[in-house]
PDB file of N, CA and C in Angstrom:
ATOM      1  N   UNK A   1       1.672  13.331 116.637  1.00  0.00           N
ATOM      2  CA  UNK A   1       1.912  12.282 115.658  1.00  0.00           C
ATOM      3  C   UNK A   1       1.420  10.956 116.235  1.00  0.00           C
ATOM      4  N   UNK A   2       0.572  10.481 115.576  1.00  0.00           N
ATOM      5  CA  UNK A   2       0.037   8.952 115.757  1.00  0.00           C
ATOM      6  C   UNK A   2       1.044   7.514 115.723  1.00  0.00           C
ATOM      7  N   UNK A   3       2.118   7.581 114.911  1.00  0.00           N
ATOM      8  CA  UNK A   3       2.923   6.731 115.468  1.00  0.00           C
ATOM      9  C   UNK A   3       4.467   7.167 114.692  1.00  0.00           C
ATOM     10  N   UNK A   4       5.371   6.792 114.815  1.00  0.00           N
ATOM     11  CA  UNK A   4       6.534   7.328 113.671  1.00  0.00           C
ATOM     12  C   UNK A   4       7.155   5.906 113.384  1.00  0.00           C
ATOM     13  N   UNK A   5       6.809   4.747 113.522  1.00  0.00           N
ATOM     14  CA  UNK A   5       6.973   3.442 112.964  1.00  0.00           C
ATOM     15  C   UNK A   5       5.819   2.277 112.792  1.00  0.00           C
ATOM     16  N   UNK A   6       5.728   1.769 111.872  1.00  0.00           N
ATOM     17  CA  UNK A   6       5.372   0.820 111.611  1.00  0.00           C
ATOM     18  C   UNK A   6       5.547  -0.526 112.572  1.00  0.00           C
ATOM     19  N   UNK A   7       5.229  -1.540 113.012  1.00  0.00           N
ATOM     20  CA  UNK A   7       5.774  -2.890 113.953  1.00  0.00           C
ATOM     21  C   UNK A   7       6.764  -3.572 113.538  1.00  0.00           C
ATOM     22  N   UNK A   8       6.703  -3.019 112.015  1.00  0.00           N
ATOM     23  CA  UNK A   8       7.584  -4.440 111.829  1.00  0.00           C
ATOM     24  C   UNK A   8       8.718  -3.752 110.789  1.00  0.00           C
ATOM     25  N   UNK A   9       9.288  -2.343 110.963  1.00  0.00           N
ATOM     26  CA  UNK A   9      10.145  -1.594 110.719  1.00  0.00           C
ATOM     27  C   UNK A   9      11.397  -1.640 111.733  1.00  0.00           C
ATOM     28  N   UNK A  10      10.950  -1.919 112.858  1.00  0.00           N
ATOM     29  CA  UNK A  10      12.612  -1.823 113.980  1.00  0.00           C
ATOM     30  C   UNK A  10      13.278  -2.651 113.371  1.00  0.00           C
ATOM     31  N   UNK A  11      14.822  -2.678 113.744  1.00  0.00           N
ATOM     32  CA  UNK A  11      16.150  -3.329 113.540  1.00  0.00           C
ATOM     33  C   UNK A  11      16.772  -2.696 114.583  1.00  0.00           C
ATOM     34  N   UNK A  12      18.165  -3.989 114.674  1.00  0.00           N
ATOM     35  CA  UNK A  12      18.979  -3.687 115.377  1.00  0.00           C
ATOM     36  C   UNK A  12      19.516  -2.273 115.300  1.00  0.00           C
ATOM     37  N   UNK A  13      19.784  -1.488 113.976  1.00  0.00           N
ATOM     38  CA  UNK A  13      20.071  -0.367 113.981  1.00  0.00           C
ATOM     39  C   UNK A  13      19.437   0.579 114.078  1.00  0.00           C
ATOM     40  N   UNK A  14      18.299   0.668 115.263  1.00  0.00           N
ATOM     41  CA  UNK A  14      17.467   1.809 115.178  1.00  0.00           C
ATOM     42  C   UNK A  14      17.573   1.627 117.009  1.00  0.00           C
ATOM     43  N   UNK A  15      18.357   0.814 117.602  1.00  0.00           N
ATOM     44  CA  UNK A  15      18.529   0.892 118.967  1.00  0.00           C
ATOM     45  C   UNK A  15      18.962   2.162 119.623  1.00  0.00           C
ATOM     46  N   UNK A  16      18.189   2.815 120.849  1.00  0.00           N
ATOM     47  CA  UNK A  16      18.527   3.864 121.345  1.00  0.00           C
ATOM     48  C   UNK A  16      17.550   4.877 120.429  1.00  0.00           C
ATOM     49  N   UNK A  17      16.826   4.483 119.707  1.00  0.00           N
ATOM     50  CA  UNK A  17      15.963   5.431 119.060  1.00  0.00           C
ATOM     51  C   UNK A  17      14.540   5.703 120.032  1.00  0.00           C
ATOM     52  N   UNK A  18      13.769   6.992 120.222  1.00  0.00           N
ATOM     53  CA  UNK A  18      12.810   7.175 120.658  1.00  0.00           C
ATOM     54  C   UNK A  18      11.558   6.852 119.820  1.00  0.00           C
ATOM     55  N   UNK A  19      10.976   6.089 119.681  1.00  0.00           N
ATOM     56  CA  UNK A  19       9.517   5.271 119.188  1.00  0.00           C
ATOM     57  C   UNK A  19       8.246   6.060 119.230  1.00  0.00           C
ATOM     58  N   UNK A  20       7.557   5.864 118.509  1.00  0.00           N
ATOM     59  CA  UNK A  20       6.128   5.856 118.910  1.00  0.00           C
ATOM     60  C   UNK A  20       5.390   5.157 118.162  1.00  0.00           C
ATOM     61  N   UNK A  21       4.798   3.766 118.749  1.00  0.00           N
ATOM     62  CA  UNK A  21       3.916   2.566 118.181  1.00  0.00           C
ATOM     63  C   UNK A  21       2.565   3.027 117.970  1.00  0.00           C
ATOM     64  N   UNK A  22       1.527   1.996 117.184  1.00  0.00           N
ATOM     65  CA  UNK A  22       0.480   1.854 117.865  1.00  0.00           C
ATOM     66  C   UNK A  22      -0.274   0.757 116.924  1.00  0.00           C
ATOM     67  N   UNK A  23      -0.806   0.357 117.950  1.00  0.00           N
ATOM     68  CA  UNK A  23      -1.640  -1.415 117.358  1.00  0.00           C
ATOM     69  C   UNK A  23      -2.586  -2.240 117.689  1.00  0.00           C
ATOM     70  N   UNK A  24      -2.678  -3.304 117.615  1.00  0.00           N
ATOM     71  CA  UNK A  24      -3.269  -4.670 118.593  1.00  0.00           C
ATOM     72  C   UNK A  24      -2.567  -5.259 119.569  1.00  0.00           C
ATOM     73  N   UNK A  25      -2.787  -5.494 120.609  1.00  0.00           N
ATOM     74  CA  UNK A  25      -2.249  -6.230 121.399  1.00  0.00           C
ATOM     75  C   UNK A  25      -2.931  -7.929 121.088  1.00  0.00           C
ATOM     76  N   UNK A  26      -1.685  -8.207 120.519  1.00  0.00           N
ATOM     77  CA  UNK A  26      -1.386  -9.410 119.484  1.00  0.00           C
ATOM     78  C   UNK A  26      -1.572 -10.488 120.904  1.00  0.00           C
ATOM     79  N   UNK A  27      -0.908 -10.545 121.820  1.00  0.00           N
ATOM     80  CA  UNK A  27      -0.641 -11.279 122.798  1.00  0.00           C
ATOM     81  C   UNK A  27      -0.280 -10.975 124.031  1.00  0.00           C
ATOM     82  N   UNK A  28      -0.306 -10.970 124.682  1.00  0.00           N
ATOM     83  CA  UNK A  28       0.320 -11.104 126.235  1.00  0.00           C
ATOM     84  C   UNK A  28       0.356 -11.807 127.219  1.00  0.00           C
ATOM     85  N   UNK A  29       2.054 -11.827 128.048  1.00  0.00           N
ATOM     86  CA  UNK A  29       2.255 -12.618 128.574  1.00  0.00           C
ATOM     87  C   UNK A  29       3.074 -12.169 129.707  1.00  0.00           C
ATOM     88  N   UNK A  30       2.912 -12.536 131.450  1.00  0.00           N
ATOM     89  CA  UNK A  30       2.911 -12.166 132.499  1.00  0.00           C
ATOM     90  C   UNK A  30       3.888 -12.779 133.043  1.00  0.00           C
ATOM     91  N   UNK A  31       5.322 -12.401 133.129  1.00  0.00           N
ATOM     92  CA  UNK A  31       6.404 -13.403 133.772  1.00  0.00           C
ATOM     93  C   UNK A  31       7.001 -12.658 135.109  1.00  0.00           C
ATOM     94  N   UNK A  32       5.943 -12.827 136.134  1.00  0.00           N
ATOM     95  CA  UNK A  32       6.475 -12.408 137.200  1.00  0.00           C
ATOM     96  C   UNK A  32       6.436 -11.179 137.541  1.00  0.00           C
ATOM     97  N   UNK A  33       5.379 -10.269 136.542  1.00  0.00           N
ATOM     98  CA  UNK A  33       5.316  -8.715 137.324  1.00  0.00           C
ATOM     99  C   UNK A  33       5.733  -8.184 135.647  1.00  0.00           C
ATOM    100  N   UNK A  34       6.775  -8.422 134.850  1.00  0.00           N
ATOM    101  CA  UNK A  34       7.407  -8.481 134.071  1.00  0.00           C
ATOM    102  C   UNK A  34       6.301  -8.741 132.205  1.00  0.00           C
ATOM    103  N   UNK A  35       5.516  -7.286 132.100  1.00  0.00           N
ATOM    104  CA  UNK A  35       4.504  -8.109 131.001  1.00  0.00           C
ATOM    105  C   UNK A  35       5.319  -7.840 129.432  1.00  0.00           C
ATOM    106  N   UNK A  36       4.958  -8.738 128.647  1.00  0.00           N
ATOM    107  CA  UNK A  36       5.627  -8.947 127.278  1.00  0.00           C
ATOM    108  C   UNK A  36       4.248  -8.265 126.891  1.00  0.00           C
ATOM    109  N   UNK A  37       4.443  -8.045 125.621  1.00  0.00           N
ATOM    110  CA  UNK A  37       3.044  -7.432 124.742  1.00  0.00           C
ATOM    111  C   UNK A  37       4.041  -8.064 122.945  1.00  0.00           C
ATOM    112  N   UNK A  38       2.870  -8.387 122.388  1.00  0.00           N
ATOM    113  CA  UNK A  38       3.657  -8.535 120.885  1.00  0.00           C
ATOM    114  C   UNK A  38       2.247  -8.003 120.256  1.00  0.00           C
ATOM    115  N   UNK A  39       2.838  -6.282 120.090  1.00  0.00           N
ATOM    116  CA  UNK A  39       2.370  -5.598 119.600  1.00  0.00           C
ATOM    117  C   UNK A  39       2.181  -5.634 117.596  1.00  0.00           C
ATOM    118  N   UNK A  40       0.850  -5.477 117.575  1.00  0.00           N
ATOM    119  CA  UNK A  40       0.444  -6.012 115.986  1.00  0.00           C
ATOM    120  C   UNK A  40      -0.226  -4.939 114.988  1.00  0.00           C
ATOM    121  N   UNK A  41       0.604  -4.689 114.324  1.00  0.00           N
ATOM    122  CA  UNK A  41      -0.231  -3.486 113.025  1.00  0.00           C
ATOM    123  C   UNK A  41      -0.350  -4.201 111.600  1.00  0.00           C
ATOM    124  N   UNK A  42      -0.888  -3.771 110.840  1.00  0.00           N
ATOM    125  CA  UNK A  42      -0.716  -4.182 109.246  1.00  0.00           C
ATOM    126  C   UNK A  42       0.572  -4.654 108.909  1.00  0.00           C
ATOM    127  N   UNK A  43       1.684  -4.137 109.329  1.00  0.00           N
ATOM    128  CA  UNK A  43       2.893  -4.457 108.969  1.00  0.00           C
ATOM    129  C   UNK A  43       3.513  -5.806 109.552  1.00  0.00           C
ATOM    130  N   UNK A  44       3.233  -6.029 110.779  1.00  0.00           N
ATOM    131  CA  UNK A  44       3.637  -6.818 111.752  1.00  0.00           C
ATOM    132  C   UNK A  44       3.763  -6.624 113.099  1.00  0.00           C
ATOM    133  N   UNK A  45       5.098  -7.602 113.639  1.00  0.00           N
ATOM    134  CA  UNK A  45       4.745  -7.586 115.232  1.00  0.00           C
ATOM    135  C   UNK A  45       6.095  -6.610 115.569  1.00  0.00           C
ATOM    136  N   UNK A  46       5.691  -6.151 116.901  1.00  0.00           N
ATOM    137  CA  UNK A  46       6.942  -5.525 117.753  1.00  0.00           C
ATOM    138  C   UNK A  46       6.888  -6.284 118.685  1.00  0.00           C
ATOM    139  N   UNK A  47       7.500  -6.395 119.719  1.00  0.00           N
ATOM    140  CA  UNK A  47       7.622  -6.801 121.403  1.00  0.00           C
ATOM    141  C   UNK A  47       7.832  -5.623 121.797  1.00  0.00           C
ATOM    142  N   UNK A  48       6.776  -5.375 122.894  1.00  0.00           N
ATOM    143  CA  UNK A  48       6.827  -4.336 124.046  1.00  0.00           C
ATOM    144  C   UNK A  48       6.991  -5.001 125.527  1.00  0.00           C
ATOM    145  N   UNK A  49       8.212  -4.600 126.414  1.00  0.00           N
ATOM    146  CA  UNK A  49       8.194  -5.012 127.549  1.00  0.00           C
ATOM    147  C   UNK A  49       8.142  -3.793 128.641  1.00  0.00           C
ATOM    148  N   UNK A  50       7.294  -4.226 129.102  1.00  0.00           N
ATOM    149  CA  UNK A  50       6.822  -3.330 130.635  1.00  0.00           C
ATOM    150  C   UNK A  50       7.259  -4.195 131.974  1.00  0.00           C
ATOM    151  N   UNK A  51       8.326  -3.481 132.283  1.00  0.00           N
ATOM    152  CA  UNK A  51       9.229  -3.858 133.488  1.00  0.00           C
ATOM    153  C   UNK A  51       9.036  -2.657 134.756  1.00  0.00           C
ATOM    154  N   UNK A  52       8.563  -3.018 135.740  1.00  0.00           N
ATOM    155  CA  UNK A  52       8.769  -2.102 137.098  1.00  0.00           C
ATOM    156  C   UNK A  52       9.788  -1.252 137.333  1.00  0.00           C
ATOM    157  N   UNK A  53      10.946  -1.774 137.063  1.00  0.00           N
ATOM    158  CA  UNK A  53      12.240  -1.408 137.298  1.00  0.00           C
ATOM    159  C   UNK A  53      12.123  -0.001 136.354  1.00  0.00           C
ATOM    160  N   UNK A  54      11.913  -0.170 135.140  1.00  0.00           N
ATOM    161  CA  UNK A  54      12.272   1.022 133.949  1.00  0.00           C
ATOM    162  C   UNK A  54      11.336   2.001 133.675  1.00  0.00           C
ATOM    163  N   UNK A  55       9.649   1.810 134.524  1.00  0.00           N
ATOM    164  CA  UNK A  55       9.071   2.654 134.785  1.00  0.00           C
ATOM    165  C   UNK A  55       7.462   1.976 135.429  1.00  0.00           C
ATOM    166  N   UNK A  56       7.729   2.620 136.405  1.00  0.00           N
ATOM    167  CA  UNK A  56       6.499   1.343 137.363  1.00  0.00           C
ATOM    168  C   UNK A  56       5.145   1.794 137.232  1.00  0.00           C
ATOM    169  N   UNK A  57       5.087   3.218 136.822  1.00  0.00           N
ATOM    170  CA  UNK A  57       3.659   3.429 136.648  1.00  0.00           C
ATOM    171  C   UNK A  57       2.645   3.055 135.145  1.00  0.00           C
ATOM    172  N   UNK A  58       3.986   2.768 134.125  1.00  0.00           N
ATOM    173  CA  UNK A  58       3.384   2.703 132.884  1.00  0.00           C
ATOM    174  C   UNK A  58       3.515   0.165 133.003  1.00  0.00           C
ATOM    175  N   UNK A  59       4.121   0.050 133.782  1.00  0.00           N
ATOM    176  CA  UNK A  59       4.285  -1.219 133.832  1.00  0.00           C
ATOM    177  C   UNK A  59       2.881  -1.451 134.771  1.00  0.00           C
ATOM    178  N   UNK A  60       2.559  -1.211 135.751  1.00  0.00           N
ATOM    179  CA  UNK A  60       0.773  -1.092 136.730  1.00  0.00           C
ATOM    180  C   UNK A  60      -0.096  -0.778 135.618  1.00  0.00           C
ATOM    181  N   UNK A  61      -0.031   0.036 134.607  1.00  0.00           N
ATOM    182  CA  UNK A  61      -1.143   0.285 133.853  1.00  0.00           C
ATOM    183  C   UNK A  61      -1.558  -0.794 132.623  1.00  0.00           C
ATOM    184  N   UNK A  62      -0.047  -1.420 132.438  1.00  0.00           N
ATOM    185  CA  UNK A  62      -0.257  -2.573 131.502  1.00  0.00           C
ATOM    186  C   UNK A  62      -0.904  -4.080 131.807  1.00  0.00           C
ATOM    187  N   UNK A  63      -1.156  -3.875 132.996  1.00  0.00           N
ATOM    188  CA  UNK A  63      -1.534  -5.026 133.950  1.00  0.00           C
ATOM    189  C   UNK A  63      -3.094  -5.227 133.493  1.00  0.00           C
ATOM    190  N   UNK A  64      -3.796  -3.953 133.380  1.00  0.00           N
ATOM    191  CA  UNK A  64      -4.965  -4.030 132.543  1.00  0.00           C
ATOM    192  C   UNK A  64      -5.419  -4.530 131.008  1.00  0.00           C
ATOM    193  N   UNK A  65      -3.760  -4.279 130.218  1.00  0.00           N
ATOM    194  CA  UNK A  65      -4.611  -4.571 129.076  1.00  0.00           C
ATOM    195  C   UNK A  65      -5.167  -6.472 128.505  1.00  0.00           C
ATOM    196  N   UNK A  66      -5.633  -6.132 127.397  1.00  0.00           N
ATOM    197  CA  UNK A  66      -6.469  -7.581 127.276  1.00  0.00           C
ATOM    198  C   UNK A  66      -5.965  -8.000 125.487  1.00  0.00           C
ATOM    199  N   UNK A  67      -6.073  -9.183 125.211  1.00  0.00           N
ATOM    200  CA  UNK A  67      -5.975  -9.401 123.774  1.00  0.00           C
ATOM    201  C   UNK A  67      -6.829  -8.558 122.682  1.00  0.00           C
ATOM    202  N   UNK A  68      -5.901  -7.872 121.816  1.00  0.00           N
ATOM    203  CA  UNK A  68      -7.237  -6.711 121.054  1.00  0.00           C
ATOM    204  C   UNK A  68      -7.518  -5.443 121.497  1.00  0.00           C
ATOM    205  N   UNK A  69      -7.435  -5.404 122.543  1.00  0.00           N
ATOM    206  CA  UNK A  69      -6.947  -3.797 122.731  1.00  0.00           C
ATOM    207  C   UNK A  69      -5.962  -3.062 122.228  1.00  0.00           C
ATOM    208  N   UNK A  70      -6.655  -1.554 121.525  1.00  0.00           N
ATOM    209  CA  UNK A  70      -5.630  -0.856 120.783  1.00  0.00           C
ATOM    210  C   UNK A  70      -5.006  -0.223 121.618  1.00  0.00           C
ATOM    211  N   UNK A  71      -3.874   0.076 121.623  1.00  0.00           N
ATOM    212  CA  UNK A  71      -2.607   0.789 122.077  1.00  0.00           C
ATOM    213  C   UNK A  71      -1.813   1.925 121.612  1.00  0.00           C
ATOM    214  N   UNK A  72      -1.543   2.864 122.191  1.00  0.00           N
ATOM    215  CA  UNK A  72      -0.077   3.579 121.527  1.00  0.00           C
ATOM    216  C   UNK A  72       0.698   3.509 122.522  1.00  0.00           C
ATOM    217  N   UNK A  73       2.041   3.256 122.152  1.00  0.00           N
ATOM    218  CA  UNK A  73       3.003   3.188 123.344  1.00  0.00           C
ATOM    219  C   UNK A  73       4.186   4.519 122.480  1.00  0.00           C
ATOM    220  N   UNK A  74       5.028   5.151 123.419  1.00  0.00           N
ATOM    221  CA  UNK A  74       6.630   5.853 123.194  1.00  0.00           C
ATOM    222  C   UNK A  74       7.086   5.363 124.047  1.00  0.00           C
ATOM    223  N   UNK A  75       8.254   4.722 123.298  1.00  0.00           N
ATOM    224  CA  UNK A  75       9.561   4.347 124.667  1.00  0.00           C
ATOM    225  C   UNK A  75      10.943   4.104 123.705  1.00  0.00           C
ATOM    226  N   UNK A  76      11.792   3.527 124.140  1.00  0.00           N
ATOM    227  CA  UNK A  76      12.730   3.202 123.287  1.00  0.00           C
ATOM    228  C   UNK A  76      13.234   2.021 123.278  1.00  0.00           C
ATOM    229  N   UNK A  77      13.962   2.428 122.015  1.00  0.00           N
ATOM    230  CA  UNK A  77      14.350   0.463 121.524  1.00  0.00           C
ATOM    231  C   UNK A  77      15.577   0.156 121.573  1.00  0.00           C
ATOM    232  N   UNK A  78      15.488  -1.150 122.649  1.00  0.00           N
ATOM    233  CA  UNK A  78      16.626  -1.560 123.141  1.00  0.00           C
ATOM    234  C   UNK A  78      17.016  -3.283 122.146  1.00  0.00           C
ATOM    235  N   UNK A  79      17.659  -3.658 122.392  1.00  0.00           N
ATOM    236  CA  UNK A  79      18.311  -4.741 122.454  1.00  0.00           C
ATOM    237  C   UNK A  79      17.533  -5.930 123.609  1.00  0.00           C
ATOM    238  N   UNK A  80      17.014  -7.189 122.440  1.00  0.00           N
ATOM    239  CA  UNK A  80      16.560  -7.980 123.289  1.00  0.00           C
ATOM    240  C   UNK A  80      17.868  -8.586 124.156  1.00  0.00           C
ATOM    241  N   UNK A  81      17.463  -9.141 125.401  1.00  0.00           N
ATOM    242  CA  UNK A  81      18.601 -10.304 125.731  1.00  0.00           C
ATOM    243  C   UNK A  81      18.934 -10.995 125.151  1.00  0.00           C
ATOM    244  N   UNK A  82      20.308 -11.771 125.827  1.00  0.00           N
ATOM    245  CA  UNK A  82      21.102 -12.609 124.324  1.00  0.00           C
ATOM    246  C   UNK A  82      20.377 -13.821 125.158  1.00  0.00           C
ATOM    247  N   UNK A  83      20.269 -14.661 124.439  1.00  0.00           N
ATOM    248  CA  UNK A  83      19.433 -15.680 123.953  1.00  0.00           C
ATOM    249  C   UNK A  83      17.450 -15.495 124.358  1.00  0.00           C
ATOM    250  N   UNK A  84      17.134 -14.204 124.232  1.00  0.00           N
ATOM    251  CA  UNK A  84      15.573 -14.129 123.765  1.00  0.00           C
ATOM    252  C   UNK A  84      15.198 -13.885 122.652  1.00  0.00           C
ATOM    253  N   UNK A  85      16.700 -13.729 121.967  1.00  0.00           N
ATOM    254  CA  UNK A  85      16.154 -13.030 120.173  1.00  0.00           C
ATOM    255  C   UNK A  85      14.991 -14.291 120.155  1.00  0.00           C
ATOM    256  N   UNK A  86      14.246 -13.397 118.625  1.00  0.00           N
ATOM    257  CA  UNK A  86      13.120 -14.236 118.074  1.00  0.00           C
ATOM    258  C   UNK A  86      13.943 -14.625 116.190  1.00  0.00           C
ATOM    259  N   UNK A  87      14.376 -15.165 115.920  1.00  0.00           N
ATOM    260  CA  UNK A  87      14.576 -15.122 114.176  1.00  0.00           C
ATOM    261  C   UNK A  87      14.045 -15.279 113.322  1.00  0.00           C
ATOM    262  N   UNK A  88      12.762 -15.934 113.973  1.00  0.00           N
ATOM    263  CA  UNK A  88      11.190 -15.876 113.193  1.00  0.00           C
ATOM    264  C   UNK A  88      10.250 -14.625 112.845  1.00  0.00           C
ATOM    265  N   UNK A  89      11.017 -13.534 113.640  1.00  0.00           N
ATOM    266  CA  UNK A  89      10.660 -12.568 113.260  1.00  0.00           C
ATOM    267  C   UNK A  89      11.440 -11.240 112.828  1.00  0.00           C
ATOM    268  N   UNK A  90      11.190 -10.614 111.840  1.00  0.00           N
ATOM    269  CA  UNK A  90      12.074  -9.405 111.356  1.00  0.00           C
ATOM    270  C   UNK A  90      12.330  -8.922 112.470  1.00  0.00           C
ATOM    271  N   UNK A  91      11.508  -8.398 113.305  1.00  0.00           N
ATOM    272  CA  UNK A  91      12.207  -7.638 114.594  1.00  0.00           C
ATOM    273  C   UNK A  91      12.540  -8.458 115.820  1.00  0.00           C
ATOM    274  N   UNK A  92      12.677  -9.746 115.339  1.00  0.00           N
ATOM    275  CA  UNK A  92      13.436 -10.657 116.558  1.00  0.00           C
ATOM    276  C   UNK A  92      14.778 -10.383 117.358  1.00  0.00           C
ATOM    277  N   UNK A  93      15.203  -8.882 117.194  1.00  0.00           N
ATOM    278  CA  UNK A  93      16.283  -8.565 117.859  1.00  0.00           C
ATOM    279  C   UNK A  93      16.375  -7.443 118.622  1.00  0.00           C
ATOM    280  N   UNK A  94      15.149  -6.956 118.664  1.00  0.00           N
ATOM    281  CA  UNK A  94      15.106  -5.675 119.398  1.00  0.00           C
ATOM    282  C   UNK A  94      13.729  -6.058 119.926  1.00  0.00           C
ATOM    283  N   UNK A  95      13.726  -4.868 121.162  1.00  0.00           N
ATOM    284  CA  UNK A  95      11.921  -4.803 121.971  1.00  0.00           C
ATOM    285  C   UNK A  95      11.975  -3.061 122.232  1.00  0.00           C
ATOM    286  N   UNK A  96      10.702  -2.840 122.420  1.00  0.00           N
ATOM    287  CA  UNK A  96      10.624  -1.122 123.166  1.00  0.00           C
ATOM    288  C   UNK A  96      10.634  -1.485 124.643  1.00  0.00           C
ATOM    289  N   UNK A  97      11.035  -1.008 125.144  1.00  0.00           N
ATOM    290  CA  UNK A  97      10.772  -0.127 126.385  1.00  0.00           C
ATOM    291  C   UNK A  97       9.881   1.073 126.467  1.00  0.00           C
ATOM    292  N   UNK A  98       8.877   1.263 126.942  1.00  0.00           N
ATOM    293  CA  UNK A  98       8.041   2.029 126.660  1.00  0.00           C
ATOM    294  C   UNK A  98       8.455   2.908 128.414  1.00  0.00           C
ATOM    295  N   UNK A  99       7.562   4.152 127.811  1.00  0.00           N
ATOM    296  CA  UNK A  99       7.959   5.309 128.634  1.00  0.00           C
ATOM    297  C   UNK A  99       6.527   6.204 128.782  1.00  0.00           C
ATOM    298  N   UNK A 100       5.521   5.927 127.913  1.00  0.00           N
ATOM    299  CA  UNK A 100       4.333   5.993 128.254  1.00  0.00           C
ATOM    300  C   UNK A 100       3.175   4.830 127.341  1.00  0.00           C
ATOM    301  N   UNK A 101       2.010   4.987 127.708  1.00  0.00           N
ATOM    302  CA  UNK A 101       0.957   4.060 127.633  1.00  0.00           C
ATOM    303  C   UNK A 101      -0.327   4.763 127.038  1.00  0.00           C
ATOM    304  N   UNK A 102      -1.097   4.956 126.326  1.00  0.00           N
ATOM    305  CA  UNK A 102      -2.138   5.014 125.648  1.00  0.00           C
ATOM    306  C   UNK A 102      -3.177   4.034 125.198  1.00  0.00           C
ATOM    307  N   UNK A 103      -4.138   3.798 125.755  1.00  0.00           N
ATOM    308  CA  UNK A 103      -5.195   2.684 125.461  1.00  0.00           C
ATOM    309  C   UNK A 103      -6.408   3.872 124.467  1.00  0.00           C
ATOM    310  N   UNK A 104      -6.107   3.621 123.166  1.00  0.00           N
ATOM    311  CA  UNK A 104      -6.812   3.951 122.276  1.00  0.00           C
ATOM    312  C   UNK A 104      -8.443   3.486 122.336  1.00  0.00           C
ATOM    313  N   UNK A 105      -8.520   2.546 122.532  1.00  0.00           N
ATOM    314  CA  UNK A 105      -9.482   1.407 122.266  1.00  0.00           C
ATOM    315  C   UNK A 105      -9.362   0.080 123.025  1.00  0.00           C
ATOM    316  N   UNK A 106     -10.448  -0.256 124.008  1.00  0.00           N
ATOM    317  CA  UNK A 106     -10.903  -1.811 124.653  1.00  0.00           C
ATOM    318  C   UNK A 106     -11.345  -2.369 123.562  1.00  0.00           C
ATOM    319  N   UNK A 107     -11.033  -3.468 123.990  1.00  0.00           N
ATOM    320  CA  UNK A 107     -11.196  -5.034 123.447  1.00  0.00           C
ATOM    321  C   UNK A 107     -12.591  -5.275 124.146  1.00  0.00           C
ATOM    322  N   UNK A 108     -13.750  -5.785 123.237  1.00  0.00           N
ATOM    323  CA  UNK A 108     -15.192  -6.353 124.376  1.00  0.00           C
ATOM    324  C   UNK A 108     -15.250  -7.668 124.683  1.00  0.00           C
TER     325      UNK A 108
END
């Protein structure tokens, strides 16, 4: 299966659910080892965070990607930290945790 959500389908009540995305890499941003992704489909955005701690080989592989590169990620959806919600965005309250990495497609 190519993805079983849409980006801009998560909610708080789908936390602890197993995912499978796939999109644009809308943005990214590097806080210390720690990469954000605001993952982008037709529908909208997700936040994907790739942390060392929660799996270090799929967090090293994200170190590569670039703006525009397609993606599929599976991981699961947690609960952002309390005060990182976004409210500007439908899914400003949750992020994936991803558990593996798929680069569909480079960005040139």
């Amino acid at each position: 299966m190519y993805r079983t959500h849409h980006c801009n389908e998560l909610r708080k009540t789908d936390i602890g659910r197993e995912v499978k995305l796939a999109g644009w890499v809308a943005v990214r941003r590097d806080h210390g080892g720690v990469i954000f992704i605001d993952l982008r489909d037709r529908e909208g955005l997700t936040q994907v965070v790739f942390r060392p701690e929660e799996n270090a080989e799929v967090a090293k592989q994200s170190h590569s990607l670039r703006t525009e590169d397609v993606i599929q990620v599976c991981g699961k959806v947690a609960p952002r930290l309390p005060g990182t919600e976004n409210p500007k965005l439908a899914t400003g309250d949750i992020e994936v945790l991803p558990q593996s990495l798929t680069v569909l497609n480079r960005a040139e």
